[in-house]
Structures are given as C-alpha cells and as structure tokens.
PDB file of N, CA and C in Angstrom:
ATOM      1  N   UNK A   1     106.746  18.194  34.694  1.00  0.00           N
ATOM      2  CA  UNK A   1     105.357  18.081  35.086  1.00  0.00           C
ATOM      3  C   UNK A   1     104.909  16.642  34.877  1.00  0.00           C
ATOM      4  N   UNK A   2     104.279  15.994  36.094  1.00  0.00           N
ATOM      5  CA  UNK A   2     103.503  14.811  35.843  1.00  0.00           C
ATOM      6  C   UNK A   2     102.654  14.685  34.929  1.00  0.00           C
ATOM      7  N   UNK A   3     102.098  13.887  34.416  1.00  0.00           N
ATOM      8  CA  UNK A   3     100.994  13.385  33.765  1.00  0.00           C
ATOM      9  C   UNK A   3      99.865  13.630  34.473  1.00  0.00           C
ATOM     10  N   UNK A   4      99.556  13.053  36.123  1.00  0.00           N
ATOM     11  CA  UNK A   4      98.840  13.559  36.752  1.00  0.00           C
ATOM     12  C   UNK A   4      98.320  15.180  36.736  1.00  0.00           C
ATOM     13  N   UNK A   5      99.513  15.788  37.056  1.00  0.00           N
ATOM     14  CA  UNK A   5      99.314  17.701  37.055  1.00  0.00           C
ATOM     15  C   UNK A   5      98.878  17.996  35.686  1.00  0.00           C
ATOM     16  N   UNK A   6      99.310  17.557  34.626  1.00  0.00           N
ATOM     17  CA  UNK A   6      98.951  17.971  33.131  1.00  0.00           C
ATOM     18  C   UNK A   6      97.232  17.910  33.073  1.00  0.00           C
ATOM     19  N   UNK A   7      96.967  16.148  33.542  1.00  0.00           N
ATOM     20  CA  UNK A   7      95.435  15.931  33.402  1.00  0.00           C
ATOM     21  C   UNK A   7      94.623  17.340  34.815  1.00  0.00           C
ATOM     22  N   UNK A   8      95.419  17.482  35.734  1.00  0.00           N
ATOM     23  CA  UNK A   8      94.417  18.242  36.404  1.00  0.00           C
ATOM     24  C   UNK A   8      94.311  19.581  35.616  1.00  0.00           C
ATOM     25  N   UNK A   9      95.291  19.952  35.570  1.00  0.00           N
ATOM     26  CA  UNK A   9      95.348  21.621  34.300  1.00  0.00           C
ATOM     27  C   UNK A   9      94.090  21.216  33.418  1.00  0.00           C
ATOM     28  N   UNK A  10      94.136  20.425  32.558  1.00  0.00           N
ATOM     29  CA  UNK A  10      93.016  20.243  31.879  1.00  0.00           C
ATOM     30  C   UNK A  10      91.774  20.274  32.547  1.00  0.00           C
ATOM     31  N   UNK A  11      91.038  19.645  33.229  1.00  0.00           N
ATOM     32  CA  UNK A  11      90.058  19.495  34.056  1.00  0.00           C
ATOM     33  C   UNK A  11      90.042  20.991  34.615  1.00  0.00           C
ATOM     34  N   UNK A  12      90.527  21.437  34.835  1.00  0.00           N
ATOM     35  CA  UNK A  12      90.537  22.640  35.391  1.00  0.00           C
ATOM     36  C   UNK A  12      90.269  24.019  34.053  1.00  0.00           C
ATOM     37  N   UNK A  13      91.084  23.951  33.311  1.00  0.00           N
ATOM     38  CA  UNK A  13      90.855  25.024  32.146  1.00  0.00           C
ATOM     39  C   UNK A  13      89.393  24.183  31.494  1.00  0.00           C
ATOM     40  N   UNK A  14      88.775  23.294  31.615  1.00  0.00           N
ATOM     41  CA  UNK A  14      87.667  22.598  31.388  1.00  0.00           C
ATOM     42  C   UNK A  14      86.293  23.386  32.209  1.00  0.00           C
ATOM     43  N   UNK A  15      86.762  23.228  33.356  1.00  0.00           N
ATOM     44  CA  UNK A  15      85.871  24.019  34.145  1.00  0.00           C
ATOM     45  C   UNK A  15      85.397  25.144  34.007  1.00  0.00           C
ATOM     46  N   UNK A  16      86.541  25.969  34.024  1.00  0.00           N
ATOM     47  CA  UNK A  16      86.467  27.427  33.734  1.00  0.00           C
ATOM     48  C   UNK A  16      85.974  27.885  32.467  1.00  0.00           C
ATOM     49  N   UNK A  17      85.767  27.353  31.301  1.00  0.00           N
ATOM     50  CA  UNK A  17      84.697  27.913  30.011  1.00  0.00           C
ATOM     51  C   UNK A  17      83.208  27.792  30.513  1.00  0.00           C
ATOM     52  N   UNK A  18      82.676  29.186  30.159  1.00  0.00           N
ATOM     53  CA  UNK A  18      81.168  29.183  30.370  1.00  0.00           C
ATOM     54  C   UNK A  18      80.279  28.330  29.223  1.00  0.00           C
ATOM     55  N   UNK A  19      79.485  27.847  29.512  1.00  0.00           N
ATOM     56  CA  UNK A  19      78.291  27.647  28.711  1.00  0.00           C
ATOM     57  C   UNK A  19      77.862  28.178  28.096  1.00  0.00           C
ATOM     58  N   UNK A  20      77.967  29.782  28.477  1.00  0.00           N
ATOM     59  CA  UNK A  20      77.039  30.674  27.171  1.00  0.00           C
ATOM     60  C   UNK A  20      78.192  31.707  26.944  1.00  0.00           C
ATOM     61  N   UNK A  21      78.195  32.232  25.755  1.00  0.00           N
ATOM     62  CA  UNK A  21      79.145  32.954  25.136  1.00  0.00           C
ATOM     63  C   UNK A  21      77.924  34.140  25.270  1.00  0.00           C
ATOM     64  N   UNK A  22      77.636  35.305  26.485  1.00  0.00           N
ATOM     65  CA  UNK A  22      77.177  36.426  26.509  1.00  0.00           C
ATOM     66  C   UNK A  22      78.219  37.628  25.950  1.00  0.00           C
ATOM     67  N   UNK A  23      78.976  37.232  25.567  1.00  0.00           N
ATOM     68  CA  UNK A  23      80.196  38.756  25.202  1.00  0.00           C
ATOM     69  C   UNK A  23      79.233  39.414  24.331  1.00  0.00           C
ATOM     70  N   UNK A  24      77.810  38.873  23.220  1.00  0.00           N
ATOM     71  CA  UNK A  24      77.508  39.820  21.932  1.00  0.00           C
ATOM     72  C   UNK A  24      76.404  40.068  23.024  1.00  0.00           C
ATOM     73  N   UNK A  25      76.056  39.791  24.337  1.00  0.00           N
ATOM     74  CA  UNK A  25      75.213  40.797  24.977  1.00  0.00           C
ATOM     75  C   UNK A  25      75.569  42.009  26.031  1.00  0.00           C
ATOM     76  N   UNK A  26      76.899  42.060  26.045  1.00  0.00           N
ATOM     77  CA  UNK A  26      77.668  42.874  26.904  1.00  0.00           C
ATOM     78  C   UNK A  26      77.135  44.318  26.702  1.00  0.00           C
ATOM     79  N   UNK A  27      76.482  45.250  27.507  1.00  0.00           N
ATOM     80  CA  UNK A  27      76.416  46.653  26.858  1.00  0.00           C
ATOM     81  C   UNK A  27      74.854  46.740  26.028  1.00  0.00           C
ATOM     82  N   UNK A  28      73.914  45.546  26.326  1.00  0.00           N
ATOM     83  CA  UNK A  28      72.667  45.241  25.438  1.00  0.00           C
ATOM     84  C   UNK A  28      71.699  45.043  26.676  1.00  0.00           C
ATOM     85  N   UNK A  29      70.206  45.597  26.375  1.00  0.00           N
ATOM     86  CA  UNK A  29      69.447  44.924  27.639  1.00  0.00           C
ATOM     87  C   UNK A  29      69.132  43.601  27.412  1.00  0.00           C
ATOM     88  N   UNK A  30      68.839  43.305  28.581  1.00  0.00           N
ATOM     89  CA  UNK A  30      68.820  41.574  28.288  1.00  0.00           C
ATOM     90  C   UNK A  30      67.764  41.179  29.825  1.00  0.00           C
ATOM     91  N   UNK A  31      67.032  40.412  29.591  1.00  0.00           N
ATOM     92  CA  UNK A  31      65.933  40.187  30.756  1.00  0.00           C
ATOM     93  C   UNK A  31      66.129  38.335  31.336  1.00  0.00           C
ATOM     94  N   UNK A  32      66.555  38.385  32.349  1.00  0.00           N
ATOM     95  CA  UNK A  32      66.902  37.384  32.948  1.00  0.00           C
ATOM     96  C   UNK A  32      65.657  37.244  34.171  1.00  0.00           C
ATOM     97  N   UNK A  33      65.024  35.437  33.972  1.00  0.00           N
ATOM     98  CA  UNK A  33      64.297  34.874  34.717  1.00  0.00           C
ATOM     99  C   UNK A  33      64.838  33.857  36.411  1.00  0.00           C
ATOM    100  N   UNK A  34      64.838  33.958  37.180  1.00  0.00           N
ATOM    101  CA  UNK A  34      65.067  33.624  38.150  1.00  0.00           C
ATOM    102  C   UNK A  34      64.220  32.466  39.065  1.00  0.00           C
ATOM    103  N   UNK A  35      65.010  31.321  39.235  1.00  0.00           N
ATOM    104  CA  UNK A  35      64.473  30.303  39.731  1.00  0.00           C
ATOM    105  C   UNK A  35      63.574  31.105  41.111  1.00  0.00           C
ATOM    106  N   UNK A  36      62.346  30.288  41.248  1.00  0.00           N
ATOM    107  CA  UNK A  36      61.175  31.343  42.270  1.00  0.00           C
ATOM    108  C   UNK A  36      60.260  32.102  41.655  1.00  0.00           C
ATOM    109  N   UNK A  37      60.981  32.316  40.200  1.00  0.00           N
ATOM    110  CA  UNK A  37      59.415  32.836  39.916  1.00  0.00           C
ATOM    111  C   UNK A  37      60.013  34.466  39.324  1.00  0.00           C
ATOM    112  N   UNK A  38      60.879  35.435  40.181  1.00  0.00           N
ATOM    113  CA  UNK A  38      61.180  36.674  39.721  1.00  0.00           C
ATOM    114  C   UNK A  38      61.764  37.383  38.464  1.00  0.00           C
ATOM    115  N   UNK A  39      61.390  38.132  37.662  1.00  0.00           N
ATOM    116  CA  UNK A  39      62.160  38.267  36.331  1.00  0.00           C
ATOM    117  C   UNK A  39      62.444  40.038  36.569  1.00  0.00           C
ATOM    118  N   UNK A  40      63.930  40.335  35.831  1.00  0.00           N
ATOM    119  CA  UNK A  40      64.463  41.894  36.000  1.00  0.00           C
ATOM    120  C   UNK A  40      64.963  41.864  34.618  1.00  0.00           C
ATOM    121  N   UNK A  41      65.102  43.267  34.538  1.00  0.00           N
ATOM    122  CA  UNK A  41      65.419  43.238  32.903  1.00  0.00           C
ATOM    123  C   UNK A  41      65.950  44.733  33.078  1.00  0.00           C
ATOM    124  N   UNK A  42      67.688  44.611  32.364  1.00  0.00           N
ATOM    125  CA  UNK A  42      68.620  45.670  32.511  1.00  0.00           C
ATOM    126  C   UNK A  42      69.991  45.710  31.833  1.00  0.00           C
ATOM    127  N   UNK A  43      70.955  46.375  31.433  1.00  0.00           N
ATOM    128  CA  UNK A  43      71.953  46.628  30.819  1.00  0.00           C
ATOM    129  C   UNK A  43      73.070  45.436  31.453  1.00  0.00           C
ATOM    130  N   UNK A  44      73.384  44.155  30.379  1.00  0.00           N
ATOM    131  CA  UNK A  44      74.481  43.554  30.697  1.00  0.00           C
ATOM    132  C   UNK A  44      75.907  44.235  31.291  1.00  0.00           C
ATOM    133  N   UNK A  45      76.766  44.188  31.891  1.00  0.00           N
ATOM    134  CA  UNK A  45      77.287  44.756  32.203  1.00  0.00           C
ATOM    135  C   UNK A  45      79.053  43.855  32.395  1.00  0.00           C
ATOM    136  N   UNK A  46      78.448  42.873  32.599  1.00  0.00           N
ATOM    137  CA  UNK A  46      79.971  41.659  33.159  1.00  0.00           C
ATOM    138  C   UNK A  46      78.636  40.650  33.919  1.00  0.00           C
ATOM    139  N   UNK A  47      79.594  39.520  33.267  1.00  0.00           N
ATOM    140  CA  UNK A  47      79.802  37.877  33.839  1.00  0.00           C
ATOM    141  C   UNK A  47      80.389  37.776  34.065  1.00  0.00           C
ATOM    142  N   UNK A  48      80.473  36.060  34.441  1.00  0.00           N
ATOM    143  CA  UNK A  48      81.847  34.878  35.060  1.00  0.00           C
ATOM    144  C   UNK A  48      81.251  33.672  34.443  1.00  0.00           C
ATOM    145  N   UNK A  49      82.307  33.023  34.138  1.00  0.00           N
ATOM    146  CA  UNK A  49      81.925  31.616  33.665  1.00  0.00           C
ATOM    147  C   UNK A  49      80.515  30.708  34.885  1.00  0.00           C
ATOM    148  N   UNK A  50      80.330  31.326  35.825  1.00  0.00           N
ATOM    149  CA  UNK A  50      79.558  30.342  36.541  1.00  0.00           C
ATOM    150  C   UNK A  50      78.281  31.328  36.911  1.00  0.00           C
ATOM    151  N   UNK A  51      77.986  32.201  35.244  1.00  0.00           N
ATOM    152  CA  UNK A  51      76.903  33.063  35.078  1.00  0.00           C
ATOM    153  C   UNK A  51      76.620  33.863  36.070  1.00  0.00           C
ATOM    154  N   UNK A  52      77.234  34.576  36.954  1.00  0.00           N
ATOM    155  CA  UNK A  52      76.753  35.654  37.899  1.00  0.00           C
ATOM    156  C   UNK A  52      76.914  36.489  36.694  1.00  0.00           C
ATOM    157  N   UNK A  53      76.227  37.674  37.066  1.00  0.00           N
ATOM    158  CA  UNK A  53      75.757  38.816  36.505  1.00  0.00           C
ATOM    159  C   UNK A  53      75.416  39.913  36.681  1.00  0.00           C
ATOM    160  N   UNK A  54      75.937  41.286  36.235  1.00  0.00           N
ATOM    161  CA  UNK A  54      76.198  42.103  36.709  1.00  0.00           C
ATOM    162  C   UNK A  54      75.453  42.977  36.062  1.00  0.00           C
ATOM    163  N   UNK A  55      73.918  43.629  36.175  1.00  0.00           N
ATOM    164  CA  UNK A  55      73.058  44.548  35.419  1.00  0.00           C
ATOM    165  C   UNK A  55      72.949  46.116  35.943  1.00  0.00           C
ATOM    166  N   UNK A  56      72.942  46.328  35.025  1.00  0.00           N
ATOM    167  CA  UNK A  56      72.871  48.069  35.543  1.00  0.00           C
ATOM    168  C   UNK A  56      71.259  48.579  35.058  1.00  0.00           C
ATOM    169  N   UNK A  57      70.549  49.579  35.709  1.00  0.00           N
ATOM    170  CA  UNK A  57      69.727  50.132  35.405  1.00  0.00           C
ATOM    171  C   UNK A  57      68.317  49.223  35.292  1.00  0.00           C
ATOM    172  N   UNK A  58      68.867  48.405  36.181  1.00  0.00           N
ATOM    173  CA  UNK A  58      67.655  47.271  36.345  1.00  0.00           C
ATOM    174  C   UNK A  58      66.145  47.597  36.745  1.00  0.00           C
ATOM    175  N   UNK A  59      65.313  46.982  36.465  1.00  0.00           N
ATOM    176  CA  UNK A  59      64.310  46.991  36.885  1.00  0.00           C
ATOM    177  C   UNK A  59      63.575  45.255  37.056  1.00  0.00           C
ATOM    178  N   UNK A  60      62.377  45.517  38.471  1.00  0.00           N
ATOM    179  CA  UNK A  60      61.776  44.215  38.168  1.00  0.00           C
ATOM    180  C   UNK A  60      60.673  44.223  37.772  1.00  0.00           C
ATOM    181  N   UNK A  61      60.328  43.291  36.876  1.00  0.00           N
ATOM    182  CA  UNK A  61      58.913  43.232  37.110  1.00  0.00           C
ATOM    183  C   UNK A  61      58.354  42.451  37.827  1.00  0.00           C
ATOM    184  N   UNK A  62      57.284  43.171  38.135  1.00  0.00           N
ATOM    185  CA  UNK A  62      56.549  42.644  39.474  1.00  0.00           C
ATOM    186  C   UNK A  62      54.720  41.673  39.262  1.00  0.00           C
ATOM    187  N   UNK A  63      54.471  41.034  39.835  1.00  0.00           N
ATOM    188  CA  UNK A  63      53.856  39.722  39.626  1.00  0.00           C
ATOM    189  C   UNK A  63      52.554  40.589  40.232  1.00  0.00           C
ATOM    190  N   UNK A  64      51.574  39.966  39.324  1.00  0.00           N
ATOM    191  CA  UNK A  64      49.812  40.159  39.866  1.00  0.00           C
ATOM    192  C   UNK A  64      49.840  39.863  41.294  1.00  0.00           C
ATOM    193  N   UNK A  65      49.559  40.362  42.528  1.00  0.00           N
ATOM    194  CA  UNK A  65      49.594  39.633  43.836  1.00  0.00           C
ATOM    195  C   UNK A  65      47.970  38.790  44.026  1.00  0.00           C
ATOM    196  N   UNK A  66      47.400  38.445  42.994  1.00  0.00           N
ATOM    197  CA  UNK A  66      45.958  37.899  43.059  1.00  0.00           C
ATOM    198  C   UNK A  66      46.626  36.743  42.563  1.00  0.00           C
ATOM    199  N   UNK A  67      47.102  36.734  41.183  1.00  0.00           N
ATOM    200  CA  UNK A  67      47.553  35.589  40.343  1.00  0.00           C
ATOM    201  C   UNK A  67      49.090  35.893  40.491  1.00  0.00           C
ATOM    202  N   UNK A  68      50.216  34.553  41.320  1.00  0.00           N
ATOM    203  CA  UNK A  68      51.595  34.787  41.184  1.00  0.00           C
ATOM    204  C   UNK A  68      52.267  34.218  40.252  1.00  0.00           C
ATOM    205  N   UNK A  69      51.533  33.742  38.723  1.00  0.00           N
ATOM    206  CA  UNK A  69      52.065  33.211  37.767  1.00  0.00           C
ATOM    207  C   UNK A  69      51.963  34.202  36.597  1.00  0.00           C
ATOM    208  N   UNK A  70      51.105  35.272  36.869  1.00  0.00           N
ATOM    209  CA  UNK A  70      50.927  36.651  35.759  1.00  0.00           C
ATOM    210  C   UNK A  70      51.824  37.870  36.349  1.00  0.00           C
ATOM    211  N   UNK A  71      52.171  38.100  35.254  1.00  0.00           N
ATOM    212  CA  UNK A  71      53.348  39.527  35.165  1.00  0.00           C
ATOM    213  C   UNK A  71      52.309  40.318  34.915  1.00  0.00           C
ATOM    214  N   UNK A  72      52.789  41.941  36.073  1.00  0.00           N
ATOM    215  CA  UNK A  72      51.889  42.825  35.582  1.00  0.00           C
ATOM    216  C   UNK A  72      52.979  44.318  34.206  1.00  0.00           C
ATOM    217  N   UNK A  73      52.078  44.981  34.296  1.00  0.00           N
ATOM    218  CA  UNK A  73      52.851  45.876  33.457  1.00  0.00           C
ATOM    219  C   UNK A  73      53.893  46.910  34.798  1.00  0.00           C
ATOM    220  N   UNK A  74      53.531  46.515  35.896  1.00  0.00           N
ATOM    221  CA  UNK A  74      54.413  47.404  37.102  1.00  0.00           C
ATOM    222  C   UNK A  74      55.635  47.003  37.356  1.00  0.00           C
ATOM    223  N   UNK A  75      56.850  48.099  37.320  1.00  0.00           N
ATOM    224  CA  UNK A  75      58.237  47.434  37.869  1.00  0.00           C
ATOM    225  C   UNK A  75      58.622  48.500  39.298  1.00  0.00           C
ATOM    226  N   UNK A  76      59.621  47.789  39.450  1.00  0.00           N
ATOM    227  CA  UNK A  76      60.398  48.320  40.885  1.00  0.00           C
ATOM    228  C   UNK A  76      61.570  48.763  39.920  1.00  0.00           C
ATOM    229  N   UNK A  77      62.399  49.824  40.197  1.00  0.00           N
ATOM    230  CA  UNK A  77      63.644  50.244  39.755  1.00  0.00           C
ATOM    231  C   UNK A  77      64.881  49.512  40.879  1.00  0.00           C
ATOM    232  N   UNK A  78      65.558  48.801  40.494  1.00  0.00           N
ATOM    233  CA  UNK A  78      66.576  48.327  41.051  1.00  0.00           C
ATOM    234  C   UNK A  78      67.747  49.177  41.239  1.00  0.00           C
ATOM    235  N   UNK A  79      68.173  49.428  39.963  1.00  0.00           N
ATOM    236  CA  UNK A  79      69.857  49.947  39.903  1.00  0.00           C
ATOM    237  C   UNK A  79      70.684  48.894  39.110  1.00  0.00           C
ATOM    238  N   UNK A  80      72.091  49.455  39.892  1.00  0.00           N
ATOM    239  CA  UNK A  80      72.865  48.017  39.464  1.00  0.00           C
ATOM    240  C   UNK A  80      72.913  47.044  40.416  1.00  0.00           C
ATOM    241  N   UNK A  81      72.571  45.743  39.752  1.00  0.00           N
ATOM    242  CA  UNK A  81      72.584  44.407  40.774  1.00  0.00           C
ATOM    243  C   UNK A  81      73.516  43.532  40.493  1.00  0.00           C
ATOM    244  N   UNK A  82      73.676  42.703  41.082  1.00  0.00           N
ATOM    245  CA  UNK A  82      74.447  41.596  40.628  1.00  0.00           C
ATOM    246  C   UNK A  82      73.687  40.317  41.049  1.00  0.00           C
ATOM    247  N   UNK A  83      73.426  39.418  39.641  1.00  0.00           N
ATOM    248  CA  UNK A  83      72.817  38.032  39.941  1.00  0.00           C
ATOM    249  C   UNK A  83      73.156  36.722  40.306  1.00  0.00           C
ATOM    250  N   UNK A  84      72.797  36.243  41.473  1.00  0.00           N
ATOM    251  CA  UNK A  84      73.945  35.394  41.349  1.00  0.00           C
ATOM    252  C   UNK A  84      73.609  33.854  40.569  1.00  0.00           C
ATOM    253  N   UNK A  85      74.444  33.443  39.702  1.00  0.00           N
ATOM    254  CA  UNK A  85      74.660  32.650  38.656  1.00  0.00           C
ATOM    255  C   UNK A  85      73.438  31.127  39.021  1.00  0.00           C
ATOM    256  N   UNK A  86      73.387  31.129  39.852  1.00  0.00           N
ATOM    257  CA  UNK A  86      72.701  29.154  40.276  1.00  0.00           C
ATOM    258  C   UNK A  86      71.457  29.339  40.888  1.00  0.00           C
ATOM    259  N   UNK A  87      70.653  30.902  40.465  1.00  0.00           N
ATOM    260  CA  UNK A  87      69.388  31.077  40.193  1.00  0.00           C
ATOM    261  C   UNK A  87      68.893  31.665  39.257  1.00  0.00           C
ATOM    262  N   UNK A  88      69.824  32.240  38.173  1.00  0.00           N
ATOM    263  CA  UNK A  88      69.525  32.327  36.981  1.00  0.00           C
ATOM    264  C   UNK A  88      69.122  30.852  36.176  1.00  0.00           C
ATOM    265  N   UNK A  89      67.713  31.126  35.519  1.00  0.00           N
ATOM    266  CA  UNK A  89      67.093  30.130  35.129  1.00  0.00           C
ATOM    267  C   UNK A  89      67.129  30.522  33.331  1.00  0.00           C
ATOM    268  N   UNK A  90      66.855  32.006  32.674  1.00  0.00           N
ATOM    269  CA  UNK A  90      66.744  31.820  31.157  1.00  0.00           C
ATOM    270  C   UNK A  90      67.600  33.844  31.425  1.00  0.00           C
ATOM    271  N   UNK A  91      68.447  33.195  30.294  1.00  0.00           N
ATOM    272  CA  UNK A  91      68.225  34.801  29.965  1.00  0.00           C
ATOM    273  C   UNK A  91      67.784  34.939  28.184  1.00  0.00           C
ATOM    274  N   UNK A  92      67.479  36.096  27.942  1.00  0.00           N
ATOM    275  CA  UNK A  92      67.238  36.650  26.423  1.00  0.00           C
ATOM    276  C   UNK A  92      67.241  37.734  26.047  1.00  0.00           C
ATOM    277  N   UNK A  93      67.306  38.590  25.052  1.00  0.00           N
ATOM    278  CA  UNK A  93      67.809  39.380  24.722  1.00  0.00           C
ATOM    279  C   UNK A  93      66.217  40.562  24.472  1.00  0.00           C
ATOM    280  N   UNK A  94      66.056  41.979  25.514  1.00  0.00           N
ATOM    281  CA  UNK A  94      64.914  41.984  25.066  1.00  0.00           C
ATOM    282  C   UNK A  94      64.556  42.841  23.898  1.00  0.00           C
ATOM    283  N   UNK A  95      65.669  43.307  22.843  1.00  0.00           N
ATOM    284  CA  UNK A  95      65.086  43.534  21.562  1.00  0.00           C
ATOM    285  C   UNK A  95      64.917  42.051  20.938  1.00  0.00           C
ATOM    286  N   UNK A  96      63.717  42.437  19.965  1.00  0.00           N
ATOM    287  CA  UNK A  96      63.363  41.090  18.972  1.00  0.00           C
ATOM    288  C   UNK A  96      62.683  40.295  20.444  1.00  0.00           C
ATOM    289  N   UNK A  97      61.873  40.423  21.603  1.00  0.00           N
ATOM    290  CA  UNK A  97      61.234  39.594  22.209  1.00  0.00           C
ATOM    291  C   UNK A  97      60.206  40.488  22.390  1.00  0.00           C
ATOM    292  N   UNK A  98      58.990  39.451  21.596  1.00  0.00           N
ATOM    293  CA  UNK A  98      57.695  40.337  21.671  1.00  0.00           C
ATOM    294  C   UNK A  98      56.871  39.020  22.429  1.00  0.00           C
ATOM    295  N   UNK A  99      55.612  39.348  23.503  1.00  0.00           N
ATOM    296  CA  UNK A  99      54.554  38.650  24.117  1.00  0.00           C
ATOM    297  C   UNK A  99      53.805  38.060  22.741  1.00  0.00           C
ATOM    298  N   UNK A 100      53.577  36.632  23.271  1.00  0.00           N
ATOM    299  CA  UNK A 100      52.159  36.448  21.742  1.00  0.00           C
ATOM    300  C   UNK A 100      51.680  35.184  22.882  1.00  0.00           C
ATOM    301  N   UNK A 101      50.373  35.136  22.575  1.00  0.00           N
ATOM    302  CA  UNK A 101      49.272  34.761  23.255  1.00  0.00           C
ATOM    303  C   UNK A 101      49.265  33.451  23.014  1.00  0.00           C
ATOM    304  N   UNK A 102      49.119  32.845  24.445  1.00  0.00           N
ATOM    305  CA  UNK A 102      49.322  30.840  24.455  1.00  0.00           C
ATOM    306  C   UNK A 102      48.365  30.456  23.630  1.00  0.00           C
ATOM    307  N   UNK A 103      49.316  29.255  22.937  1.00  0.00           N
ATOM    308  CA  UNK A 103      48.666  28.876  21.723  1.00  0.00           C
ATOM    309  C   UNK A 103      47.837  27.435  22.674  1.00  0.00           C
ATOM    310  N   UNK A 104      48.254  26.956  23.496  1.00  0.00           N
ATOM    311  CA  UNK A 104      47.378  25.743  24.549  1.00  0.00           C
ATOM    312  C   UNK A 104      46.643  26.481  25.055  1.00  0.00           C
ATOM    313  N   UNK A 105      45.676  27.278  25.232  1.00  0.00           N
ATOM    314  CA  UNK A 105      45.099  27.638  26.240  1.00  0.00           C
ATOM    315  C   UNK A 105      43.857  27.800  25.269  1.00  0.00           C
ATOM    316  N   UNK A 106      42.818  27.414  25.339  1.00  0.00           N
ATOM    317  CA  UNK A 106      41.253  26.884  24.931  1.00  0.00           C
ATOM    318  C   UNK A 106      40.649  28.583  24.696  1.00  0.00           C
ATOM    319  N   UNK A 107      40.427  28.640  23.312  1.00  0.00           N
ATOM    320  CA  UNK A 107      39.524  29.941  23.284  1.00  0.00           C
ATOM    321  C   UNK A 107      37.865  29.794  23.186  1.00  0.00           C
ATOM    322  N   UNK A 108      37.576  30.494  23.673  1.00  0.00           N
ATOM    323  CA  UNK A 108      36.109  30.396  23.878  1.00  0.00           C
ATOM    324  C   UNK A 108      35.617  30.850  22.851  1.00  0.00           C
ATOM    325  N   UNK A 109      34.611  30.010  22.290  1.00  0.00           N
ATOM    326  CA  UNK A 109      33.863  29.988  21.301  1.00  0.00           C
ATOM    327  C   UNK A 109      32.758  30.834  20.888  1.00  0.00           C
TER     328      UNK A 109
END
C-alpha cells in the first residue's frame, strides 16, 4: 500500500465518525428542531454518521398560524419518519426538558 492510499483510508475513516454520539438516545424520546422553523418529537430509533434519523411514533408540533414563531399545545401524529440529517438543526432529550419563561423579554410593571 502507498502512502498516498494509507493517507486516503484515513481521511476517509475520518469522515465517517459522527459528531454526536446518540447511541445513549437510541430507544429514548428525543425532540428534534428543523431548519424552517418545524419541531417533531418521537422514539429514536437509528442514525448515520451524517445525522439522518429514524423516529418512530412521531408527532409534530404545530405552530400558532397568527404568530409562526409560537408553538401551540396541538400536534399532528406522524408515525415513523425518517429525518434527513442537513436539516436537523438541535436535537434533545425530552425527559429533564421543561419550558421556563424568557428571561429578555420586559415584564410589565
């Protein structure tokens, strides 16, 4: 084997490690945000190093249609979906994620 082929193997097994180590969310719900604005929240199921994602028992939640920056308490039932990885924007885990009220935003006196 060249030196050349050795350095591409590398570059290559380089590539292929993900960024996020999801294996301790495998089998956990977990609520993933989506570049555009959309957020679903459902049973991890399988990744790929280039974060697609595979949820079962999904649901979305669905956006105020007055205000499209407020989440309402309404979802759509999905199923199983699959996300694809390069519009996934955050994921988190949704035990231990509770709402708490913007601390920038001016209370009236």
């Amino acid at each position: 084997m060249t030196s050349a082929q050795s350095q591409g193997d590398q570059k290559e097994k380089k590539r292929k490690e993900s960024i996020l180590d999801l294996s301790k969310y495998l089998e956990k719900n977990i609520r993933v945000k989506f570049a555009g604005g959309r957020e679903a929240a459902g049973i991890l199921k399988g990744y790929d190093p280039l974060l697609n994602l595979v949820l079962d028992n999904t649901s979305e939640i669905l956006r105020d249609p007055d205000d499209p920056y407020k989440l309402t308490e309404d979802t759509r039932m999905l199923g199983l979906v699959v996300c694809r990885g390069t519009s996934v924007v955050l994921i988190c885990p949704v035990d231990g994620m509770e709402s708490i009220p913007n601390p920038f935003v001016q209370q009236e006196a």
